[in-house]
C-alpha atoms as a PDB file:
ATOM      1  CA  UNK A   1     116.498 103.949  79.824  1.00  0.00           C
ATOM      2  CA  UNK A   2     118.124 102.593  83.320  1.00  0.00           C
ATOM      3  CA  UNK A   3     118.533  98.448  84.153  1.00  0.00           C
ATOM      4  CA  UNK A   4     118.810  97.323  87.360  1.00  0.00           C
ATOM      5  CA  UNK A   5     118.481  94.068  88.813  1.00  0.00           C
ATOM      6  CA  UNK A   6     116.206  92.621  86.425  1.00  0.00           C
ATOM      7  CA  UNK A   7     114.169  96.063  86.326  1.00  0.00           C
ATOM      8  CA  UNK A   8     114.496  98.290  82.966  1.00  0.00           C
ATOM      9  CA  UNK A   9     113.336 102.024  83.712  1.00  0.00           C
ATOM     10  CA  UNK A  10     111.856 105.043  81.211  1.00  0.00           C
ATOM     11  CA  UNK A  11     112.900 108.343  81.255  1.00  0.00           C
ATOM     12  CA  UNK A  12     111.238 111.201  79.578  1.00  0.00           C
ATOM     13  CA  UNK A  13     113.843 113.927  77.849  1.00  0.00           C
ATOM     14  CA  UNK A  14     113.639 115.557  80.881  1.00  0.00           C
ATOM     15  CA  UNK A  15     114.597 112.402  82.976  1.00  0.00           C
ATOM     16  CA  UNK A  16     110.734 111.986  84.924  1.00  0.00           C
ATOM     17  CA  UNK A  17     110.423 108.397  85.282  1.00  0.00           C
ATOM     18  CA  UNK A  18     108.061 107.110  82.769  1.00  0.00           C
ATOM     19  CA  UNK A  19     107.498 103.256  83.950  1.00  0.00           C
ATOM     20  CA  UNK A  20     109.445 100.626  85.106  1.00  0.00           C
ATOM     21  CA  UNK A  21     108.799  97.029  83.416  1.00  0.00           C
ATOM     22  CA  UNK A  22     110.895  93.793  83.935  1.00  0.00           C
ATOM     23  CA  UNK A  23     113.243  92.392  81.613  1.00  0.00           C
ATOM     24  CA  UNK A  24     111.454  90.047  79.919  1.00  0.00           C
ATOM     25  CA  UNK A  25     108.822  92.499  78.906  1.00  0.00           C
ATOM     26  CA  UNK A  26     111.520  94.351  77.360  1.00  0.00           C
ATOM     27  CA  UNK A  27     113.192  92.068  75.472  1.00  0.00           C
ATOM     28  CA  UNK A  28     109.629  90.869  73.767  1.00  0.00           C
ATOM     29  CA  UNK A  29     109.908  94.863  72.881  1.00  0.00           C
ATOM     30  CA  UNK A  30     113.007  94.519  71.132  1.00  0.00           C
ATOM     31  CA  UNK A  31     111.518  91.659  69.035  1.00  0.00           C
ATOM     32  CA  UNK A  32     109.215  93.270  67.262  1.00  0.00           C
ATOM     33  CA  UNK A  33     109.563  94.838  63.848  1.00  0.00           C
ATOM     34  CA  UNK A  34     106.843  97.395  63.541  1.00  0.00           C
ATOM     35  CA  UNK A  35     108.171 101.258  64.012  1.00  0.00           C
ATOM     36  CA  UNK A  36     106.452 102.810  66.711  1.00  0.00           C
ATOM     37  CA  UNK A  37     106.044 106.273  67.154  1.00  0.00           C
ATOM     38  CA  UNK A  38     107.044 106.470  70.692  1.00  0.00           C
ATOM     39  CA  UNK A  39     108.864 102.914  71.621  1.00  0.00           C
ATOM     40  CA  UNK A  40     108.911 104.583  75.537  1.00  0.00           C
ATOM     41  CA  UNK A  41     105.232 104.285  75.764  1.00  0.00           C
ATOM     42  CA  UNK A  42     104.493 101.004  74.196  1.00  0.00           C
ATOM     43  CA  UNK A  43     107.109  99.544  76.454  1.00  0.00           C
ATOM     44  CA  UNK A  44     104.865 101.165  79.434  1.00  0.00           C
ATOM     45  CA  UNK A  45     101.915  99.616  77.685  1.00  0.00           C
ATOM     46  CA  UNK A  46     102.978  96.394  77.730  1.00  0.00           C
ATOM     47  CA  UNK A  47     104.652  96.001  80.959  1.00  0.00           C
ATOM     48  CA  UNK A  48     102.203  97.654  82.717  1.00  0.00           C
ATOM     49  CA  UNK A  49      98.766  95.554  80.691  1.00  0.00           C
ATOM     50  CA  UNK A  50      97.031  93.673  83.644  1.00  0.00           C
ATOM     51  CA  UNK A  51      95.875  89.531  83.024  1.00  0.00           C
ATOM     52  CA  UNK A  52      92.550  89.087  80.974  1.00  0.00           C
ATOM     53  CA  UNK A  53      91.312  87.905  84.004  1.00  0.00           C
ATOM     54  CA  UNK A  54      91.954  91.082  86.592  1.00  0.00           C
ATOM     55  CA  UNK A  55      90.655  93.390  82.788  1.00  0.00           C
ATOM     56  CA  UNK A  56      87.717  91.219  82.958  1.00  0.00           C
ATOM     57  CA  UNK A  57      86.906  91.740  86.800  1.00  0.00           C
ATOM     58  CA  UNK A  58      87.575  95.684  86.349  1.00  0.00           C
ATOM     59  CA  UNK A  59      85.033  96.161  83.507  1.00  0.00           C
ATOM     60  CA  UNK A  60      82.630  94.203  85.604  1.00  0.00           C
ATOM     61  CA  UNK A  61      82.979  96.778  88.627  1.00  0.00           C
ATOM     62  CA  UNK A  62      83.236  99.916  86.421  1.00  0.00           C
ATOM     63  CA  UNK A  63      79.815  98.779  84.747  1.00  0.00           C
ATOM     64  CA  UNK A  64      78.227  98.224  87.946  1.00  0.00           C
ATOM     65  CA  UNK A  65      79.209 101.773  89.057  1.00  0.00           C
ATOM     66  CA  UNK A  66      78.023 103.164  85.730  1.00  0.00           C
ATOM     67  CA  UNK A  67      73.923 102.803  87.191  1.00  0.00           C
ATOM     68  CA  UNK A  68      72.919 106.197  88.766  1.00  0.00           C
ATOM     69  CA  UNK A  69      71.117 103.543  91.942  1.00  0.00           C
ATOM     70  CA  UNK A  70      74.127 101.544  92.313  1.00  0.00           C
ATOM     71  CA  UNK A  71      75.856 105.173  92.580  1.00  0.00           C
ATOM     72  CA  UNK A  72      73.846 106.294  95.135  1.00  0.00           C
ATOM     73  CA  UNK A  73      73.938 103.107  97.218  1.00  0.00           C
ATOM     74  CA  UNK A  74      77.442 102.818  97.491  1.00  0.00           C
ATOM     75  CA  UNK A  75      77.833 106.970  98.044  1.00  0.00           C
ATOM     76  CA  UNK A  76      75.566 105.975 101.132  1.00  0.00           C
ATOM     77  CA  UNK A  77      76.981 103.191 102.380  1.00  0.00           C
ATOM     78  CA  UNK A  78      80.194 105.282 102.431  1.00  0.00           C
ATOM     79  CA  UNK A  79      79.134 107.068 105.448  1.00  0.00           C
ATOM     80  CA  UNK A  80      78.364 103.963 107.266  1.00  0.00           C
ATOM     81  CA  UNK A  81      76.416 100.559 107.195  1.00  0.00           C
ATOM     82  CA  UNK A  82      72.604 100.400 106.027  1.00  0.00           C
ATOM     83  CA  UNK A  83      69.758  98.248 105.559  1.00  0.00           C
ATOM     84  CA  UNK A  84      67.526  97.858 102.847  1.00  0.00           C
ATOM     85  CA  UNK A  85      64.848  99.694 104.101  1.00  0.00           C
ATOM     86  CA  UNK A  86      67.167 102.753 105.039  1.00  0.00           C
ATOM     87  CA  UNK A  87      68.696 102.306 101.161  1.00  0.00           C
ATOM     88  CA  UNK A  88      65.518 102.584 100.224  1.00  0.00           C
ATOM     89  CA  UNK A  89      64.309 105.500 101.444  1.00  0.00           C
ATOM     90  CA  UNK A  90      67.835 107.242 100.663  1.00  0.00           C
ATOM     91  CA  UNK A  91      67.393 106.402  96.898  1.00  0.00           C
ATOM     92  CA  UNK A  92      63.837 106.264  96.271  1.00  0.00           C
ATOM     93  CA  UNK A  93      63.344 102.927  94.632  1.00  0.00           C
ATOM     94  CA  UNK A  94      61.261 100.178  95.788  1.00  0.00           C
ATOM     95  CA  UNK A  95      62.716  98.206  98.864  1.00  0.00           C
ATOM     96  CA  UNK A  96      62.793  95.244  95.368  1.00  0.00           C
ATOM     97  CA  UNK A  97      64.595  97.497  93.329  1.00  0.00           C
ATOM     98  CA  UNK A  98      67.445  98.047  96.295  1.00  0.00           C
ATOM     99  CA  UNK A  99      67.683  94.618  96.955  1.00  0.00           C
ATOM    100  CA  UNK A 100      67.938  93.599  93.709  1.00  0.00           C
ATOM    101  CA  UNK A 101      71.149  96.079  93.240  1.00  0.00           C
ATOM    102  CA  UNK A 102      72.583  95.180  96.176  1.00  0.00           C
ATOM    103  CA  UNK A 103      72.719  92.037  95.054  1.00  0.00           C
ATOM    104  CA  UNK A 104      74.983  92.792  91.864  1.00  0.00           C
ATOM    105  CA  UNK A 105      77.282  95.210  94.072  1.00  0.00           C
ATOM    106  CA  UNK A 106      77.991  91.722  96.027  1.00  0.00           C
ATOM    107  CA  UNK A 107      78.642  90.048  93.388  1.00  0.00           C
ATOM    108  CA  UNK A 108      81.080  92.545  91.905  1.00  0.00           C
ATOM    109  CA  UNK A 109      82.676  92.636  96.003  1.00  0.00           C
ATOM    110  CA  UNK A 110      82.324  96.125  96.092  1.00  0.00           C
ATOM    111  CA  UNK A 111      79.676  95.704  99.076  1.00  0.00           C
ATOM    112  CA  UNK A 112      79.409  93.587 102.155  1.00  0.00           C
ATOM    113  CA  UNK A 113      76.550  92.312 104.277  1.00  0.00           C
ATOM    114  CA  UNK A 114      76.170  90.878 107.882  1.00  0.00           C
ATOM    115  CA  UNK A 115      73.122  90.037 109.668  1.00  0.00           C
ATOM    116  CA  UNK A 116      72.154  91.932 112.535  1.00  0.00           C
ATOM    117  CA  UNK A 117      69.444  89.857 114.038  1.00  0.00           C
ATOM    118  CA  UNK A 118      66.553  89.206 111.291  1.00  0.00           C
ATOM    119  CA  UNK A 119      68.206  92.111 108.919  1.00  0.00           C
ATOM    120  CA  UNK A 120      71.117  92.174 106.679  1.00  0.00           C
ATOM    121  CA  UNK A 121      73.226  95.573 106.972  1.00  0.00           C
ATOM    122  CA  UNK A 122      75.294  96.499 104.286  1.00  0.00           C
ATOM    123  CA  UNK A 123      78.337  98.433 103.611  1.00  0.00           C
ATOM    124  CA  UNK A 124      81.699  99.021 101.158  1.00  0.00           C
ATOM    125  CA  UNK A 125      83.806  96.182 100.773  1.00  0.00           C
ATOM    126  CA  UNK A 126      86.748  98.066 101.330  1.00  0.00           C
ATOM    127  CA  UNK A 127      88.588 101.430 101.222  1.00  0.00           C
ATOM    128  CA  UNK A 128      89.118 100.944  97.400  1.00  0.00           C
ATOM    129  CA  UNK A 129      85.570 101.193  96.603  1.00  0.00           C
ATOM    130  CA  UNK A 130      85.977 104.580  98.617  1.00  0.00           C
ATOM    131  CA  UNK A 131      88.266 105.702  96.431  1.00  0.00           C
ATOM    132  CA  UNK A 132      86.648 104.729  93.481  1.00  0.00           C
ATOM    133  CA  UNK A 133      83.567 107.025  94.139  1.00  0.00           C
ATOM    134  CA  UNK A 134      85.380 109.701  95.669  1.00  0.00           C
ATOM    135  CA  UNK A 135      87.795 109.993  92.126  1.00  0.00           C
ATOM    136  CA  UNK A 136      84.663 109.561  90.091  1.00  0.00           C
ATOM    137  CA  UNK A 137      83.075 112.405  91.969  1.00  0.00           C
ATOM    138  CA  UNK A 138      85.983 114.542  91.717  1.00  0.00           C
ATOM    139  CA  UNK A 139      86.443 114.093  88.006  1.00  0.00           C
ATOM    140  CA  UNK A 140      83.070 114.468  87.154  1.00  0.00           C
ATOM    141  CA  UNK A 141      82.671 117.800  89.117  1.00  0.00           C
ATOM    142  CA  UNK A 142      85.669 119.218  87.080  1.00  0.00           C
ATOM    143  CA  UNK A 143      84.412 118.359  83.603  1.00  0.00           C
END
């Protein structure tokens, strides 16, 4: 364990860096009486633990990936923007069915729409989402 300016950082035995947490997360640490069996990683744990709110809004987007249509409508819109009807025929649900998902992918901001005359077009909010699908892919094709 390392402090510096406010910063307290964990070293494995082997000095990798572990985490870095601030102060105040560190001294709660100290406070509390219950052994632990590795103190290092609970102080990771807690300095690292994200608001409710930003848990909240991460369980919302990792259930809306976990629907095989929603998969495949984001996978598509990764090579570029789409309409509905062009979703549709890529996925093989009814033009409903897409629209209807779409509509929970907004809602979730992992997709974006403008209107190009009469249509909407669709595509990823941002790279993120990008990411998200392209580590999903990757771990699932090495399980």
């Amino acid at each position: 364990m390392k402090t510096s300016k406010g910063t307290i950082s964990y070293f494995s035995s082997d000095n990798q860096l572990l985490c870095q947490t601030d102060q105040a997360s560190a001294e709660e640490l100290l406070l509390c009486q219950i052994e632990h069996a590795d103190p290092e990683q609970e102080a990771c744990s807690v300095g690292a633990m994200p608001s409710d709110e930003v848990i909240y809004k991460a369980t919302q987007i990792f259930s809306a990936l976990a629907d095989s249509t929603r998969f495949k409508i984001l996978m598509s819109l990764a090579a570029g923007e789409l309409c509905v009807c062009e979703l549709q025929e890529i996925c093989g649900v009814s033009q409903s069915a897409v629209s209807h998902q779409l509509r929970l992918l907004r809602d979730c901001d992992l997709v974006r729409a403008r209107r190009v005359g009469q249509r909407a077009v669709y595509r990823l909010a941002d790279s993120h989402v990008l990411c998200l699908l392209n580590v999903g892919v990757q771990h699932a094709s090495e399980a």
